[in-house]
C-alpha atoms as a PDB file:
ATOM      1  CA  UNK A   1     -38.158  85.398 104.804  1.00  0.00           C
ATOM      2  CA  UNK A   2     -35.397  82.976 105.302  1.00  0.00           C
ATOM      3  CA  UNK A   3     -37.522  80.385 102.185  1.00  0.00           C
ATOM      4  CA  UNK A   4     -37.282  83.425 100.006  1.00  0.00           C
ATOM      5  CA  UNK A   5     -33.632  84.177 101.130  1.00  0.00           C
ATOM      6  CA  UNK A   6     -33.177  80.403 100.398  1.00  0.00           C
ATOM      7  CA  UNK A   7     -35.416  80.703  96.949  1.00  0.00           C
ATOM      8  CA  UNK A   8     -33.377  83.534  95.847  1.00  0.00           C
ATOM      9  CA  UNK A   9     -29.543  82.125  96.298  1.00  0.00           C
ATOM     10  CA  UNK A  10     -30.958  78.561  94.642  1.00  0.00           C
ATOM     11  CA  UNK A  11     -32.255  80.454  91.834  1.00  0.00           C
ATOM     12  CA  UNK A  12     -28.975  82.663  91.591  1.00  0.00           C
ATOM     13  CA  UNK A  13     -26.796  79.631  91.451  1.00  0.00           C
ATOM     14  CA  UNK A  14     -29.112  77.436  88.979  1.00  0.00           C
ATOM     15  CA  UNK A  15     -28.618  80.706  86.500  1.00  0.00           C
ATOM     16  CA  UNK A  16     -25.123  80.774  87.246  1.00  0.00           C
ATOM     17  CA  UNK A  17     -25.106  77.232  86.555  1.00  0.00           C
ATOM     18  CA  UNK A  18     -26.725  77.681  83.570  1.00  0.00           C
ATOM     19  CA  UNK A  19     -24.585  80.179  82.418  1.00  0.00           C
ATOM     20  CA  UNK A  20     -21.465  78.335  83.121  1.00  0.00           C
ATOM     21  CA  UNK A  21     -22.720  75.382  81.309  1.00  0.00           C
ATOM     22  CA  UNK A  22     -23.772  77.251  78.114  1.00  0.00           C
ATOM     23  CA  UNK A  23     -20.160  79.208  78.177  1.00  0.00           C
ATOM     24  CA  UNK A  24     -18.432  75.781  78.793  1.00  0.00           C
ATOM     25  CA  UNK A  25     -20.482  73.390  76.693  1.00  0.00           C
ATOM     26  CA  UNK A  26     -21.594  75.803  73.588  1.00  0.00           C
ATOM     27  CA  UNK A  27     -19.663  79.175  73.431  1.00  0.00           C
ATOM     28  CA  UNK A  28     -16.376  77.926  73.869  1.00  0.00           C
ATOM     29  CA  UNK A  29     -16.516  75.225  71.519  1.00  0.00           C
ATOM     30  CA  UNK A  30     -17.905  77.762  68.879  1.00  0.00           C
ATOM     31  CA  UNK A  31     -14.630  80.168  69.422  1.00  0.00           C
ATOM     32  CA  UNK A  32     -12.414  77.735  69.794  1.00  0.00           C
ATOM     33  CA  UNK A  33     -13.802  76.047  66.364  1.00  0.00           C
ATOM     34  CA  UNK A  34     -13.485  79.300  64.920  1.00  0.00           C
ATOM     35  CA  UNK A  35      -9.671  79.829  65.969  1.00  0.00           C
ATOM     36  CA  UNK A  36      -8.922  76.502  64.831  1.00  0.00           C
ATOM     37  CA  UNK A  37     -10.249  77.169  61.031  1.00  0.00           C
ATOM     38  CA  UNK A  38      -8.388  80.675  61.315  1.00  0.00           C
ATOM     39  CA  UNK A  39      -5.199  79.675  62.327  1.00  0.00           C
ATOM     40  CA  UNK A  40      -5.629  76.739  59.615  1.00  0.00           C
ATOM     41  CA  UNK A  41      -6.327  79.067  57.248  1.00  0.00           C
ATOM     42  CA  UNK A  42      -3.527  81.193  58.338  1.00  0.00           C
ATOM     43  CA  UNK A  43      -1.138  78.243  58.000  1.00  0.00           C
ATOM     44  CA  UNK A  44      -2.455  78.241  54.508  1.00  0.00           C
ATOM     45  CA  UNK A  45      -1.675  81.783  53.669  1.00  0.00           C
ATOM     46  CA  UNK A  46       1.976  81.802  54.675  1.00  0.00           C
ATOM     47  CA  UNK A  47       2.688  78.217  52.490  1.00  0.00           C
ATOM     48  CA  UNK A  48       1.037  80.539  49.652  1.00  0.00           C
ATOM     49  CA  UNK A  49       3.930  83.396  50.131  1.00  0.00           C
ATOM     50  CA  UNK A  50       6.583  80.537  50.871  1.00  0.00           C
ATOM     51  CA  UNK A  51       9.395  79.838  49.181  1.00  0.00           C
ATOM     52  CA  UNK A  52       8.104  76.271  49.137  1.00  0.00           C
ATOM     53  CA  UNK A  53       5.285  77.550  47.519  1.00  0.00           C
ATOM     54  CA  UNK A  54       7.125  79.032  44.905  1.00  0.00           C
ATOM     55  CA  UNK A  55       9.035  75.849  44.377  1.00  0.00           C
ATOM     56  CA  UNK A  56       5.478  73.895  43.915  1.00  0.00           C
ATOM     57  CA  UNK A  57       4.544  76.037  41.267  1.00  0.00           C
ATOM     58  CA  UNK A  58       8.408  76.502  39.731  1.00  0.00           C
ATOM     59  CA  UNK A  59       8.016  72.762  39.676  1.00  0.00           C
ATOM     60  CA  UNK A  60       5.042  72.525  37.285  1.00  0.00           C
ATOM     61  CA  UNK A  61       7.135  73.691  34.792  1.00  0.00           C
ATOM     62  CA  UNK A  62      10.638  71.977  35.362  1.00  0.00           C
ATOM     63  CA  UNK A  63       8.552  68.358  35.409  1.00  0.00           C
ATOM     64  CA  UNK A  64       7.307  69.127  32.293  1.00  0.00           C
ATOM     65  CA  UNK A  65       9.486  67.416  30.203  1.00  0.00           C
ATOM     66  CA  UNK A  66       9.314  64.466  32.390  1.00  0.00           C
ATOM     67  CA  UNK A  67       5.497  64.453  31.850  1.00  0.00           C
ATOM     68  CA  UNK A  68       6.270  64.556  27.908  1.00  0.00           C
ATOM     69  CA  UNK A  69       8.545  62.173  28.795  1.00  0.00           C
ATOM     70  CA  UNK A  70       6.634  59.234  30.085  1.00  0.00           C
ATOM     71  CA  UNK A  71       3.582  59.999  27.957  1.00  0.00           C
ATOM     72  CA  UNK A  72       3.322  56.799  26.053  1.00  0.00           C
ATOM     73  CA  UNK A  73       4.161  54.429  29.029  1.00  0.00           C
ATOM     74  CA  UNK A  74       1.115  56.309  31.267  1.00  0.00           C
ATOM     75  CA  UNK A  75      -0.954  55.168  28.318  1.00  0.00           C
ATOM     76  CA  UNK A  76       0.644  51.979  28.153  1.00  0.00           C
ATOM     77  CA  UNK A  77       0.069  51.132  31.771  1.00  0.00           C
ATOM     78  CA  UNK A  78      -3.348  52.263  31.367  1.00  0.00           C
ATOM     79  CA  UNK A  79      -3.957  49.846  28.743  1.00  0.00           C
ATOM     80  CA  UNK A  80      -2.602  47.172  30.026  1.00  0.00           C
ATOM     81  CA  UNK A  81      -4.139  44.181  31.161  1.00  0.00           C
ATOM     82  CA  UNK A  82      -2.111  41.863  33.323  1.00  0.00           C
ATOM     83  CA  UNK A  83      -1.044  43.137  36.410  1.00  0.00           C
ATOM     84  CA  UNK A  84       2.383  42.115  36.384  1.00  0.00           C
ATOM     85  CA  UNK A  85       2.848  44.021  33.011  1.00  0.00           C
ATOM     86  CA  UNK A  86       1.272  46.901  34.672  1.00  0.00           C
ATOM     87  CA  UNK A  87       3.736  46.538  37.392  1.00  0.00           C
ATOM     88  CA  UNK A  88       6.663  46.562  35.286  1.00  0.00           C
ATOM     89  CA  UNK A  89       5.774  49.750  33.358  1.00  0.00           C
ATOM     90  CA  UNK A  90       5.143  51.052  36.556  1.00  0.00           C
ATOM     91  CA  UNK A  91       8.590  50.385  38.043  1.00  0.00           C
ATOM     92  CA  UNK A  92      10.346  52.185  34.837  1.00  0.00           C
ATOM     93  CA  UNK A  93       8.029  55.329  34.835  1.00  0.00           C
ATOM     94  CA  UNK A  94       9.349  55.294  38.563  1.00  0.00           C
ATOM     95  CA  UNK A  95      12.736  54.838  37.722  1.00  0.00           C
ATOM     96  CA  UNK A  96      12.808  57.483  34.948  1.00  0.00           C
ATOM     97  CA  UNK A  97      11.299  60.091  37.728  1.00  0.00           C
ATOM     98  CA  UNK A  98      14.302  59.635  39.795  1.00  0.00           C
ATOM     99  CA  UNK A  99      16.755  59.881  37.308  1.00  0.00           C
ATOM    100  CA  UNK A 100      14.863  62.976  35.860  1.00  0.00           C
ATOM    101  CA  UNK A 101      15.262  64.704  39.055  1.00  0.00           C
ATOM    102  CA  UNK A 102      18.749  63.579  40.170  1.00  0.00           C
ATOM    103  CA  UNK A 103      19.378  64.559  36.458  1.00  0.00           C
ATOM    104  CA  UNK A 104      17.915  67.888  36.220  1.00  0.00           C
ATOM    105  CA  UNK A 105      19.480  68.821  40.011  1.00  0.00           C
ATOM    106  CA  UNK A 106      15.623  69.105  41.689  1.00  0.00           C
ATOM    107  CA  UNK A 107      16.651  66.794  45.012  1.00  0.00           C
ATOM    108  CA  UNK A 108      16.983  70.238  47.162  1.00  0.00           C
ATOM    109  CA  UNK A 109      13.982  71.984  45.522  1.00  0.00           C
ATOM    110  CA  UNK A 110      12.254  68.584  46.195  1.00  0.00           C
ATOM    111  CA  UNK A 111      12.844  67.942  49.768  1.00  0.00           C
ATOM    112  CA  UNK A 112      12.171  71.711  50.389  1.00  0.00           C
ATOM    113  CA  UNK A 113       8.808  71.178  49.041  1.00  0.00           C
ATOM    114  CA  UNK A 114       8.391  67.641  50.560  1.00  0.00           C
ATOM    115  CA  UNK A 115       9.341  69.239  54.126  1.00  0.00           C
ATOM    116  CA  UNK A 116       6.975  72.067  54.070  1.00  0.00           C
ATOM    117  CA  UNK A 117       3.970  69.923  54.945  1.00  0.00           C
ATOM    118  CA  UNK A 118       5.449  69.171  58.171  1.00  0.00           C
ATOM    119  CA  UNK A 119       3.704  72.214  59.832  1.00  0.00           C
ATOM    120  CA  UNK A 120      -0.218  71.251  58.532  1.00  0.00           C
ATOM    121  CA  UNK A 121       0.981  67.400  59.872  1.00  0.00           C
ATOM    122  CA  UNK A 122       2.185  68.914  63.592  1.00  0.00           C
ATOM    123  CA  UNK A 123      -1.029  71.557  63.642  1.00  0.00           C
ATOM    124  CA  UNK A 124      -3.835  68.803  63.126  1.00  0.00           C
ATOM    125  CA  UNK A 125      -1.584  66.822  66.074  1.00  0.00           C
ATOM    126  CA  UNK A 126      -1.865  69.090  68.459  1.00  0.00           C
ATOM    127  CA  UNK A 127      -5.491  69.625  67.556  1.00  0.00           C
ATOM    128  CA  UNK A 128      -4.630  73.560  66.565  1.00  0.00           C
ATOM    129  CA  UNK A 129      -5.871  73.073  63.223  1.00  0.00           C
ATOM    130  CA  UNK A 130      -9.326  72.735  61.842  1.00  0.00           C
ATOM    131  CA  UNK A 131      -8.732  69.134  59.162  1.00  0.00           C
ATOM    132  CA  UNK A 132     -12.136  70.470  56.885  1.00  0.00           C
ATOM    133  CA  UNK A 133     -10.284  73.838  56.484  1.00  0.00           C
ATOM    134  CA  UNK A 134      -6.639  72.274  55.802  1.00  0.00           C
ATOM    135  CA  UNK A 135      -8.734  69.400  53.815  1.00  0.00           C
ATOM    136  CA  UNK A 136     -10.214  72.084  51.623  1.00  0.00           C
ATOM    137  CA  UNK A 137      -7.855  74.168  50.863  1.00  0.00           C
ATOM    138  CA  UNK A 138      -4.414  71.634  50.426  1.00  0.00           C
ATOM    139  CA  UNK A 139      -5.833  67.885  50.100  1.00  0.00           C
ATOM    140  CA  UNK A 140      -5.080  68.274  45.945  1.00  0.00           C
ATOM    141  CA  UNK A 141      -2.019  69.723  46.214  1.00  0.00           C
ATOM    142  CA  UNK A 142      -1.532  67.148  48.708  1.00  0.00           C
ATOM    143  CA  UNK A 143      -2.556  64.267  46.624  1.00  0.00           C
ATOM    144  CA  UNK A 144      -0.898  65.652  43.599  1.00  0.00           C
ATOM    145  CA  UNK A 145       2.788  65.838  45.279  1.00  0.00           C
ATOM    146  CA  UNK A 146       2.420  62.932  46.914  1.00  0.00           C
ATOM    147  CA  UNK A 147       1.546  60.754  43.835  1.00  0.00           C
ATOM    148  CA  UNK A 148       3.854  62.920  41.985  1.00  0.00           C
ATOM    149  CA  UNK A 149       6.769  62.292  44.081  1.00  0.00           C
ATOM    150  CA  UNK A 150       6.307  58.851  46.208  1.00  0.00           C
ATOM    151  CA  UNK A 151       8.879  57.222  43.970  1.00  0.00           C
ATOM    152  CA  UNK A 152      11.391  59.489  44.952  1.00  0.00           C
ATOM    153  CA  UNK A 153      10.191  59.476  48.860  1.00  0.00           C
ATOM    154  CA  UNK A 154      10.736  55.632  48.721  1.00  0.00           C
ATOM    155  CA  UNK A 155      13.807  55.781  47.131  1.00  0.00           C
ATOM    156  CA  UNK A 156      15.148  58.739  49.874  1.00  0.00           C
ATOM    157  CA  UNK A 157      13.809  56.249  52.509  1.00  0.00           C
ATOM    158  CA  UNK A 158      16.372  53.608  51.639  1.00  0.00           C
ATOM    159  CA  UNK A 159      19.208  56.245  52.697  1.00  0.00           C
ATOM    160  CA  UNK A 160      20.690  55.508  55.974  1.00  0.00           C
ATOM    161  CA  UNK A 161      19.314  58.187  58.475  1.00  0.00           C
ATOM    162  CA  UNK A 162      16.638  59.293  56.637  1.00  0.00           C
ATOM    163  CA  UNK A 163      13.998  56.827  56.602  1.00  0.00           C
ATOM    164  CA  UNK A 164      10.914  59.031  57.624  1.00  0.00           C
ATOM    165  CA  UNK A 165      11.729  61.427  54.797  1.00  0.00           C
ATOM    166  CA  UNK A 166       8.272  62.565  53.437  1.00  0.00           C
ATOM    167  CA  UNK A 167       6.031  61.283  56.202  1.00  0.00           C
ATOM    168  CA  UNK A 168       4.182  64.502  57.223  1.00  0.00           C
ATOM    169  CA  UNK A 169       3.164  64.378  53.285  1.00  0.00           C
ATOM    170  CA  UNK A 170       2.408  60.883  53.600  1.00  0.00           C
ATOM    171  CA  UNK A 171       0.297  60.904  56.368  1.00  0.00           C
ATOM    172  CA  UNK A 172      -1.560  63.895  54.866  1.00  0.00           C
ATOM    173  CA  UNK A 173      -2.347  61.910  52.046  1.00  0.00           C
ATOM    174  CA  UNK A 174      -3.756  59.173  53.845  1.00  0.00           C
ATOM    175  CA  UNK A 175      -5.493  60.836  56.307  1.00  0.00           C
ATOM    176  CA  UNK A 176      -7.401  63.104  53.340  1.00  0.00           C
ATOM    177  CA  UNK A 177      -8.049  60.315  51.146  1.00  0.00           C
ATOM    178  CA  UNK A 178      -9.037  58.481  53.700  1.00  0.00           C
END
C-alpha cells in the first residue's frame, strides 16, 4: 500500500512536471511570440493614423521637385566611372537636398518624421516587439527615409546638442538591411 501510495505521488509530480515544463518551455513562448507580433503590429497601425504618417506621405509630394531637380546628376553619378567623380556629384546632390528643404521650410515636418521611429527603435530594445513583423511591414519605408534624408541627418548632427538626431532611423536601417 505504502509502494502504491509512493507510485501514485511520483507519478502525480512527473505529470505535474511535465505540465509545468510544456507551459514554461512551449506555451508561453507561443503567447508571448504572439503578443510580441500584435503589439508590433499595433505600433504599426497608430504610425499609419499619425500625424507623422501624414507628413511621410505629404512629403512624397513636396520632394518632388527636388527629385525633378537632381534628375540629370542621379544619372550622372550613375554613369560615372571614377570614384572620386562619383563622390563629387554625390556631395552636390547632397548639398542641393539641404538647401531644398531649408528652402522650402520642411526642417520641422522633417524631424517630426525622422523622430517617429523612435518608438519601433525602443520596442525591439526592450524585446516588446516582434523585428519579422516591424521588418515586414516598415523596413522600405525605413530604407527609403533614411537614404532619402541621411544628408540632412548628418548635417543636423554637426549642431551642437543634437548629435544623435536620427539614430532610432539609423539604427533601423542597419539593423534591417543588415
Amino acid at each position: 500500500m505504502l509502494r502504491l501510495g509512493f507510485g501514485l505521488t511520483l507519478a502525480a509530480a512527473i505529470g505535474g512536471w511535465g505540465t509545468a515544463g510544456y507551459v514554461y518551455f512551449v506555451a508561453m513562448p507561443e503567447v508571448a511570440g504572439a503578443h510580441k507580433v500584435a503589439y508590433a503590429l499595433d505600433l504599426v497601425d497608430r504610425f499609419g493614423e499619425s500625424p507623422a504618417h501624414q507628413i511621410y506621405m505629404q512629403l512624397g509630394d513636396d520632394m518632388k521637385p527636388w527629385w525633378d531637380q537632381i534628375d540629370e546628376t542621379q544619372r550622372q553619378i550613375a554613369a560615372a566611372t571614377d570614384d572620386a567623380a562619383r563622390e563629387k556629384l554625390i556631395a552636390a546632390r547632397d548639398e542641393t537636398l539641404i538647401g531644398f528643404i531649408r528652402g522650402h521650410g520642411l526642417s520641422h515636418q522633417i524631424d517630426q518624421l525622422i523622430s517617429a521611429f523612435g518608438t519601433f527603435n525602443r520596442c525591439l530594445a526592450i524585446a516588446a516587439c516582434d523585428e519579422d513583423a516591424l521588418r515586414k511591414s516598415i523596413s522600405i519605408d525605413v530604407k527609403r527615409i533614411y537614404r532619402t534624408f541621411r544628408p540632412y541627418i548628418e548635417q543636423i548632427r554637426t549642431e551642437p546638442g543634437r548629435d544623435d538626431f536620427g539614430r532610432d532611423l539609423e539604427d533601423l536601417f542597419f539593423r534591417f538591411v543588415g
